[in-house]
C-alpha atoms as a PDB file:
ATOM      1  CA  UNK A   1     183.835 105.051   7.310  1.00  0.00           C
ATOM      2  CA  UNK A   2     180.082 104.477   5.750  1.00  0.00           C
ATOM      3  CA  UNK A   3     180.563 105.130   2.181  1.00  0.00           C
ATOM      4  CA  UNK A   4     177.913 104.904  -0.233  1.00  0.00           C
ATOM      5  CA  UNK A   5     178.376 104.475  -3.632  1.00  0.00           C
ATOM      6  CA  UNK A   6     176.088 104.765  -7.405  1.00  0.00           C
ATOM      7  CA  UNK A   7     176.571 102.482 -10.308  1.00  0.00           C
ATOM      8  CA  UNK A   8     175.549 101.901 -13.562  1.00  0.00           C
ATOM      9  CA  UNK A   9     172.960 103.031 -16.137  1.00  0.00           C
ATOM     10  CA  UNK A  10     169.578 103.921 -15.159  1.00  0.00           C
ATOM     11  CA  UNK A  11     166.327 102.847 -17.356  1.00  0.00           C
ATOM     12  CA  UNK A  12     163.724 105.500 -17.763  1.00  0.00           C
ATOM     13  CA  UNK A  13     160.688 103.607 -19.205  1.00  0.00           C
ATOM     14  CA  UNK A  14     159.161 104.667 -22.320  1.00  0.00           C
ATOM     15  CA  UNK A  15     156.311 101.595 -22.385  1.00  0.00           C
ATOM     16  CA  UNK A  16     156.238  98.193 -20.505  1.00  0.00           C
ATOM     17  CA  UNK A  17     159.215  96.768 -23.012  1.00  0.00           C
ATOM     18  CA  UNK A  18     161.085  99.906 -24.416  1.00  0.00           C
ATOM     19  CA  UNK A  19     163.083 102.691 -21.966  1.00  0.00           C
ATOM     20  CA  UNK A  20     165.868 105.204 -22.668  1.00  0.00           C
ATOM     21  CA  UNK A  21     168.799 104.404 -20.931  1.00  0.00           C
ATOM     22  CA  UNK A  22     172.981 104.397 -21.534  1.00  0.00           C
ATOM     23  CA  UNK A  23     176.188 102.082 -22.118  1.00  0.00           C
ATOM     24  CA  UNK A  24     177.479 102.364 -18.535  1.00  0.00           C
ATOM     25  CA  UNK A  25     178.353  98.538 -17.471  1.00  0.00           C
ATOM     26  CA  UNK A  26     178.951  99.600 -13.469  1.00  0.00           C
ATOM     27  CA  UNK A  27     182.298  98.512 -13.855  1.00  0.00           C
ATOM     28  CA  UNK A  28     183.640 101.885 -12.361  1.00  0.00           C
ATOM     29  CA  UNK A  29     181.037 101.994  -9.299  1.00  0.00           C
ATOM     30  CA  UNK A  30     181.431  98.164  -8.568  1.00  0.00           C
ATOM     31  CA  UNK A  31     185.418  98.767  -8.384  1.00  0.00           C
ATOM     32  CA  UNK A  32     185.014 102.012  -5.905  1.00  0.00           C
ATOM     33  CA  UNK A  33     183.107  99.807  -3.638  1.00  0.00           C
ATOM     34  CA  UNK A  34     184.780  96.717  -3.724  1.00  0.00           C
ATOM     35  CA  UNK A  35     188.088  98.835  -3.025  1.00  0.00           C
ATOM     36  CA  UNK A  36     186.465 100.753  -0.393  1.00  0.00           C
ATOM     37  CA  UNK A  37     185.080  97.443   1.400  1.00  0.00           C
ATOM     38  CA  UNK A  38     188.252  96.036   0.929  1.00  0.00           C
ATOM     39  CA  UNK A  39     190.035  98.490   2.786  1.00  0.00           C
ATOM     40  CA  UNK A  40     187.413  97.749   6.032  1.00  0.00           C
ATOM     41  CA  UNK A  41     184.861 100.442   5.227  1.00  0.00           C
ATOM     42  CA  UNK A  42     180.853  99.621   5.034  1.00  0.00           C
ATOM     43  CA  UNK A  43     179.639  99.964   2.017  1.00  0.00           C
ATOM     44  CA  UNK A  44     176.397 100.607   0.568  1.00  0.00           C
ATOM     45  CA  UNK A  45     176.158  99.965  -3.215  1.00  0.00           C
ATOM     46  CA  UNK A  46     173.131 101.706  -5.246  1.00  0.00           C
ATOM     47  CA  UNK A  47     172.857 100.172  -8.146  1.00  0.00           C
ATOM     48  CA  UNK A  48     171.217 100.586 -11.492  1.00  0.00           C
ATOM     49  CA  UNK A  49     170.803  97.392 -13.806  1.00  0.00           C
ATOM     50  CA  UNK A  50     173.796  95.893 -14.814  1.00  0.00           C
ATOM     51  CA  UNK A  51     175.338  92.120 -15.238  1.00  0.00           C
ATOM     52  CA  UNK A  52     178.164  92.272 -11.576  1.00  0.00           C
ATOM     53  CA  UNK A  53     177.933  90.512  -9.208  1.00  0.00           C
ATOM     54  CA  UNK A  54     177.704  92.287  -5.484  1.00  0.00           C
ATOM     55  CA  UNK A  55     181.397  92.222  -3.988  1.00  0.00           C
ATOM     56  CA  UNK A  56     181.914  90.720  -1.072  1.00  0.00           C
ATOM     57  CA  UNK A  57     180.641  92.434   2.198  1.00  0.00           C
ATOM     58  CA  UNK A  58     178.664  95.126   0.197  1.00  0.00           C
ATOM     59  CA  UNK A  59     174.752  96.135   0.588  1.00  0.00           C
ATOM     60  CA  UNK A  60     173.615  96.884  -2.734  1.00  0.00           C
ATOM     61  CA  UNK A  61     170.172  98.505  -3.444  1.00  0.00           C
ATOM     62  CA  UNK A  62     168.869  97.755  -6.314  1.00  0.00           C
ATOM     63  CA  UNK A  63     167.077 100.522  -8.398  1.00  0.00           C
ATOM     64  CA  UNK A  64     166.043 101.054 -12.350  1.00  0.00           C
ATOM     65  CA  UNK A  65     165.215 105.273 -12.740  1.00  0.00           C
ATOM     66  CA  UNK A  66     166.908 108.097 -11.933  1.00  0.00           C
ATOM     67  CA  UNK A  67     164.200 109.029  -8.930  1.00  0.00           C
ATOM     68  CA  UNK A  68     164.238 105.586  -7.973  1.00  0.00           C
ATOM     69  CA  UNK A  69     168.086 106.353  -7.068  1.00  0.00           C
ATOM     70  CA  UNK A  70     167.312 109.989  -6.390  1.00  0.00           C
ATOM     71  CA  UNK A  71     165.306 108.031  -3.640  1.00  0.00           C
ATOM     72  CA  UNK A  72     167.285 105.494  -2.738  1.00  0.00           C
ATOM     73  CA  UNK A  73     170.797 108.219  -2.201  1.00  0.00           C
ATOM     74  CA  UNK A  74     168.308 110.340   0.087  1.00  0.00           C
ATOM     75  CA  UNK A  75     167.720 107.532   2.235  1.00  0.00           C
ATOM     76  CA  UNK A  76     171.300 106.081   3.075  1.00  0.00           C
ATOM     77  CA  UNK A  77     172.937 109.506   2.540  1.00  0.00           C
ATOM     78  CA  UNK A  78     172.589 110.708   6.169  1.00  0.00           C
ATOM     79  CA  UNK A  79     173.968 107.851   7.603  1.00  0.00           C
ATOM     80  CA  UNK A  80     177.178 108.037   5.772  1.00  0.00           C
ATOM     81  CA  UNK A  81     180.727 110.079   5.495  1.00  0.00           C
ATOM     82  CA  UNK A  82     180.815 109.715   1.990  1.00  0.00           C
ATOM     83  CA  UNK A  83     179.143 109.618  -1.094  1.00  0.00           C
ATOM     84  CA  UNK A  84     181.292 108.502  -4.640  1.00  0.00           C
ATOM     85  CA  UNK A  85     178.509 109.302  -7.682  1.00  0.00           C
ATOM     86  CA  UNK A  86     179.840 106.842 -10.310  1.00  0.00           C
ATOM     87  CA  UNK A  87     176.292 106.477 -11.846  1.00  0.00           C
ATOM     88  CA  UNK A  88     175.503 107.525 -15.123  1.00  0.00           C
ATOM     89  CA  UNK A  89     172.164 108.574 -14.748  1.00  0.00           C
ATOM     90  CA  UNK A  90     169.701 109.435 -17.768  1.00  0.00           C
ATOM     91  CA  UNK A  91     169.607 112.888 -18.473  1.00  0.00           C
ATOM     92  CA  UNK A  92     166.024 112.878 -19.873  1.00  0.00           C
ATOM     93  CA  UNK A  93     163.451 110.692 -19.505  1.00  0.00           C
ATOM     94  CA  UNK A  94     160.147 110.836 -21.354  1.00  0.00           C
ATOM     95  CA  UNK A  95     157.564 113.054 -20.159  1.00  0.00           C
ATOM     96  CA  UNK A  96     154.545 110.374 -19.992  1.00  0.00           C
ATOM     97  CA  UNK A  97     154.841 106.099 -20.278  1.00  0.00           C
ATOM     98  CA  UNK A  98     152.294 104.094 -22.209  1.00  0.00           C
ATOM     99  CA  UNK A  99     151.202 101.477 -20.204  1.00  0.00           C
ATOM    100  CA  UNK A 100     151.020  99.202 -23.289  1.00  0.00           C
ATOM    101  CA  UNK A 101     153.179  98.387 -25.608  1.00  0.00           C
ATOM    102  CA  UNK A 102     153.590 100.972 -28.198  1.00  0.00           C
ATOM    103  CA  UNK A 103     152.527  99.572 -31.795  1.00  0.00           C
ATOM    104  CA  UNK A 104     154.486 100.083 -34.639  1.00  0.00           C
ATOM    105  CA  UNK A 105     151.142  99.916 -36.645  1.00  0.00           C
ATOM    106  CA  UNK A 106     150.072 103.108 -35.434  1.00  0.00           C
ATOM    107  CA  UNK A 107     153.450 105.055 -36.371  1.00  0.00           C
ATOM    108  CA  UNK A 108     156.668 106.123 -35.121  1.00  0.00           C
ATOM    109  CA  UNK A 109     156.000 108.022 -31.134  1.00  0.00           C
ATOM    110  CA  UNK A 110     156.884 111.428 -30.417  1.00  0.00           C
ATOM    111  CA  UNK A 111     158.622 111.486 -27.651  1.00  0.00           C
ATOM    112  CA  UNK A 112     158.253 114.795 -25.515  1.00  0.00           C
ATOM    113  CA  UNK A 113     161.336 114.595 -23.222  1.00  0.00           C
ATOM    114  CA  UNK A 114     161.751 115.881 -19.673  1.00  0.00           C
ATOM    115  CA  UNK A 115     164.860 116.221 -17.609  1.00  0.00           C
ATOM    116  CA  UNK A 116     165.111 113.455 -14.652  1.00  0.00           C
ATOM    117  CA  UNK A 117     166.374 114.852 -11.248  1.00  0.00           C
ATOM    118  CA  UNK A 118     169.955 116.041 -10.625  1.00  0.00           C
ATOM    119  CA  UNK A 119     170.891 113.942  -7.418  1.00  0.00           C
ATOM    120  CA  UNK A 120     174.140 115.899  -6.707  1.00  0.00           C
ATOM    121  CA  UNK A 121     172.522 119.516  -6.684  1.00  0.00           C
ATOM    122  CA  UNK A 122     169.696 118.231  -4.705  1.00  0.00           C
ATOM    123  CA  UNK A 123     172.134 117.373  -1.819  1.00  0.00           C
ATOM    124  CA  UNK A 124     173.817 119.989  -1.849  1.00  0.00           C
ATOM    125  CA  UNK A 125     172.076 121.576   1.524  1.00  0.00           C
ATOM    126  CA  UNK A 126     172.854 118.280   3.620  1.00  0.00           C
ATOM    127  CA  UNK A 127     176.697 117.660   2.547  1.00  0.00           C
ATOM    128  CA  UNK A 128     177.412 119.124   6.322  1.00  0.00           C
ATOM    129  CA  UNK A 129     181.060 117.076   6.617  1.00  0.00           C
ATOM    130  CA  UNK A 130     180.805 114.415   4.243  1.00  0.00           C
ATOM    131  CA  UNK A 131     183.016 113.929   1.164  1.00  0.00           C
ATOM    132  CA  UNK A 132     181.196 113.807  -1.879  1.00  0.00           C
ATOM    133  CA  UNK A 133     182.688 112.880  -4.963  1.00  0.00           C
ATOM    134  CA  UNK A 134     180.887 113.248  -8.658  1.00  0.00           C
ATOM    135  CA  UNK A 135     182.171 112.053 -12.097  1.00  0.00           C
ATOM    136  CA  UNK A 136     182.428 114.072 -15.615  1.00  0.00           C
ATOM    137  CA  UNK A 137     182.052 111.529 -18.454  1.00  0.00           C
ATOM    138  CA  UNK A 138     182.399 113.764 -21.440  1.00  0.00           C
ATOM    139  CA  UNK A 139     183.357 113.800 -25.460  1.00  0.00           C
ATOM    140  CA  UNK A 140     186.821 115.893 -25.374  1.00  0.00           C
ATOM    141  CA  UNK A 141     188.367 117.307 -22.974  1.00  0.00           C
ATOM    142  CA  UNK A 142     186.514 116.657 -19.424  1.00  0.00           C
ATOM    143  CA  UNK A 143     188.030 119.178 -17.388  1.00  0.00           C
ATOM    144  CA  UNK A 144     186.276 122.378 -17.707  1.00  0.00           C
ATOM    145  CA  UNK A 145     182.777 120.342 -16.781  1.00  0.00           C
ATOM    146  CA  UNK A 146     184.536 118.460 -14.184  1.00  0.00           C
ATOM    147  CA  UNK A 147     185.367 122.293 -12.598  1.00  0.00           C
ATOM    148  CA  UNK A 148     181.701 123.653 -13.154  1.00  0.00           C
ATOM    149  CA  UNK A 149     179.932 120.582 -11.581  1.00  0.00           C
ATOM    150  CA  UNK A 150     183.068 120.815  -8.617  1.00  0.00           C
ATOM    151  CA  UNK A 151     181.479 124.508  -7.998  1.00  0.00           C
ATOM    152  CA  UNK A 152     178.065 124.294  -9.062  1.00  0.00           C
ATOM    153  CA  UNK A 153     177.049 120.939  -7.374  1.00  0.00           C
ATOM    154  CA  UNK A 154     179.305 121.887  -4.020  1.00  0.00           C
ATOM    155  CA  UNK A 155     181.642 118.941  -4.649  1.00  0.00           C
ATOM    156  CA  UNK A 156     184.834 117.898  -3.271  1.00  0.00           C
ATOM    157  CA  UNK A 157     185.975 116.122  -6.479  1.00  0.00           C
ATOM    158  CA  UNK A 158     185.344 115.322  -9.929  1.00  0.00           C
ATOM    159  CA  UNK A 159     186.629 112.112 -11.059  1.00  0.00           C
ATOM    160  CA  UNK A 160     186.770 113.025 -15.067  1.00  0.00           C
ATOM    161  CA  UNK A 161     187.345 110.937 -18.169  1.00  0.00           C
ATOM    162  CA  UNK A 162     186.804 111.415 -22.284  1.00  0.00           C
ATOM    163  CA  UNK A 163     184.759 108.130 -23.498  1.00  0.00           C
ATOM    164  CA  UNK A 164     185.864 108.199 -26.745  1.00  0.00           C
ATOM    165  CA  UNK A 165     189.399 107.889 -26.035  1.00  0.00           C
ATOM    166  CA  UNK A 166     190.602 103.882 -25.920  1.00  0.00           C
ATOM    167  CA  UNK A 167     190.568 102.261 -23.110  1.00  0.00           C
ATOM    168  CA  UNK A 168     188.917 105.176 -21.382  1.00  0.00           C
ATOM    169  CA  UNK A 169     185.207 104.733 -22.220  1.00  0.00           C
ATOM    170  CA  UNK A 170     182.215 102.517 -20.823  1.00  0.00           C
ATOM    171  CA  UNK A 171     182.002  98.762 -21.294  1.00  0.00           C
ATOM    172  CA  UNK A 172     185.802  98.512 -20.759  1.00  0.00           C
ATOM    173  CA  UNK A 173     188.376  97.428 -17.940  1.00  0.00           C
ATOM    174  CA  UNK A 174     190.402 100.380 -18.121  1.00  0.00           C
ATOM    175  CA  UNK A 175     189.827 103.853 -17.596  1.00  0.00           C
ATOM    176  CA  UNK A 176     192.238 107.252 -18.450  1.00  0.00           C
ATOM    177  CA  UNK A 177     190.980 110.063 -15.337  1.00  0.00           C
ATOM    178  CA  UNK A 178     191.846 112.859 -13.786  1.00  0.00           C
ATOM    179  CA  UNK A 179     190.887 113.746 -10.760  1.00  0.00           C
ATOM    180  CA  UNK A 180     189.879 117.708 -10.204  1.00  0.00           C
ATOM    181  CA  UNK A 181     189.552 118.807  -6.796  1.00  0.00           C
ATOM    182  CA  UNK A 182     189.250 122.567  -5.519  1.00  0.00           C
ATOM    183  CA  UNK A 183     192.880 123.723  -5.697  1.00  0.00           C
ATOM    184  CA  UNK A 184     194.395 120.800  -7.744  1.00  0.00           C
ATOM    185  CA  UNK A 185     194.291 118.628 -10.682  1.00  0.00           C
ATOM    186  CA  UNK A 186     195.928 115.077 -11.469  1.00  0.00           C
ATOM    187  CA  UNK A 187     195.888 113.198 -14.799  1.00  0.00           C
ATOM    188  CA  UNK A 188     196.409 109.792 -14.187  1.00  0.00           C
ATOM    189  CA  UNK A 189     197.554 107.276 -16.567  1.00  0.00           C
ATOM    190  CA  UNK A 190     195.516 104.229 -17.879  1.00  0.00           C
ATOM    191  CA  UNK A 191     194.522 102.217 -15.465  1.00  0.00           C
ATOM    192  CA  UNK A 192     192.882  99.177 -14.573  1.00  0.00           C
ATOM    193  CA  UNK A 193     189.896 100.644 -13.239  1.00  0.00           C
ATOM    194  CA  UNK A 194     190.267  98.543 -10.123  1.00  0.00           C
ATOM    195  CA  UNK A 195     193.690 100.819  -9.763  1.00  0.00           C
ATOM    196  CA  UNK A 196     191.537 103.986 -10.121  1.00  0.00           C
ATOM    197  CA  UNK A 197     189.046 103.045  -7.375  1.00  0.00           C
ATOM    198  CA  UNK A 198     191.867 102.526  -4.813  1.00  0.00           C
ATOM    199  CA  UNK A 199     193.173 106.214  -6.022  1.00  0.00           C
ATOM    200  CA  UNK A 200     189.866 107.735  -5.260  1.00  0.00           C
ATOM    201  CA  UNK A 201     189.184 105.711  -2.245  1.00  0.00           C
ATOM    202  CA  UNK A 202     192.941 107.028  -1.146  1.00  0.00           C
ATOM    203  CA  UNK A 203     191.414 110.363  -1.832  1.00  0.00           C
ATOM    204  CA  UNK A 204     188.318 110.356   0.089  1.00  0.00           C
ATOM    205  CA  UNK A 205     190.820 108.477   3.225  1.00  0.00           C
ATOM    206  CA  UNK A 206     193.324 111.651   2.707  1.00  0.00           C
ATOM    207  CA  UNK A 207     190.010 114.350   2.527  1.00  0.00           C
ATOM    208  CA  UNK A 208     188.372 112.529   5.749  1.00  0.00           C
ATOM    209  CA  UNK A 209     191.399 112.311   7.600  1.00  0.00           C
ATOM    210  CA  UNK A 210     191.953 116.052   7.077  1.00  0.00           C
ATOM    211  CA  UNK A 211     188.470 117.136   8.621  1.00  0.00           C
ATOM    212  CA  UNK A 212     188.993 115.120  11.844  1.00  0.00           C
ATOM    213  CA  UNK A 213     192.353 115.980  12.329  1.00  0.00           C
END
C-alpha cells in the first residue's frame, strides 16, 4: 500500500518571529509511519516542524501552516490507499501577518482570529476506496468527538485520546487510545506509542484487505 501520513504541530505566523502554534512533538505521526514502512508499505510523511528524524525509507514533506499541509495532503492524496491524520493542526490562525516585527513599544496586538482549513472535510468528495483515518485529541472523554468527526468528516476511524490524562498527552512516549470505527469501539491500554501505530497500521491492513477481498 501507499500510505500517507500528517505529523506534528503546524505554525500559523503572526509576524516574521512570533506564530500561534501547539505542543504536538510528531511523536504519534512519526511512529504510524515508521510502523507502516516497516511493514513494506511506501510511505509519504507530511510533516509540520518538529525535532525527529525521518525513519528509514520514508518521504517526508516538509510544511509549516495548516494550508501549506492542506496543500501538500491534496497533492499526494490521489496517489495513495490511505491517509492516517495524526497532525494537530492550528485551529485558528490570525486573520492578517505583519511583515515586521511587532513592537512592544506600540502596545499589546489585537489579534482578529480566523479559522485555518479543515483538511479532512475538504476530502471528503475524493475518499473513493481509500482508508482514511483522523484523530480526536480532546480534554475528557474523547469519544463522543471521535463519533461526530467519524460521521461528519466521512471517516473510517478515529484514533481518540484525553491529553490530560498521564502518559496519554503530547510531548510523551506513551499514549492511552481508543480506536472508534463505524460499528465498534476499542479502548486500548497504555502503550508505547510505537505499539499504537502497529494497532492502527493492523487496522488500516484489516480495512484494506476487506475492500479487495
Amino acid at each position: 500500500m501507499r500510505i500517507l501520513v500528517t505529523a506534528g504541530p503546524t505554525r500559523e505566523a503572526i509576524d516574521p518571529v512570533r506564530f500561534i502554534s501547539n505542543r504536538s512533538s510528531g511523536r504519534m505521526g512519526y511512529a504510524v509511519a515508521e510502523a507502516a514502512r516497516r511493514r513494506g508499505h511506501e510511505v509519504i510523511l507530511v510533516s509540520g516542524p518538529v525535532a525527529l528524524g525521518v525513519p528509514a525509507g520514508v518521504v517526508r514533506v516538509d510544511v509549516e501552516s495548516a494550508a501549506d499541509m492542506q496543500a501538500a495532503v491534496a497533492s499526494h492524496f490521489g496517489a495513495c490507499d490511505a491517509l492516517v491524520m495524526t497532525a494537530a493542526v492550528a485551529d485558528w490562525r490570525p486573520k492578517s501577518r505583519s511583515a515586521v516585527k511587532l513592537k512592544k513599544s506600540a502596545g499589546a496586538p489585537v489579534l482578529e482570529l480566523e479559522r485555518t482549513p479543515d483538511i479532512l472535510a475538504g476530502l471528503r468528495g475524493r475518499k473513493a476506496g481509500r482508508v482514511v483515518v483522523g484523530f480526536a485529541a480532546e480534554t475528557g472523554d474523547p469519544v463522543p468527538e471521535a463519533r461526530r468527526k467519524l460521521a461528519d468528516k466521512d471517516l473510517d476511524l478515529v484514533v481518540a485520546n484525553d491529553v490530560l490524562e498521564a502518559g496519554a498527552g503530547f510531548e510523551v512516549e506513551t499514549n492511552r487510545v481508543t480506536l472508534v470505527g463505524r460499528e465498534a469501539a476499542e479502548a486500548l491500554p497504555l502503550m508505547t506509542k510505537r505499539e499504537v501505530a502497529d494497532r492502527i497500521v493492523d487496522w488500516i491492513e484489516r480495512a484494506m484487505a476487506r475492500r479487495t477481498s
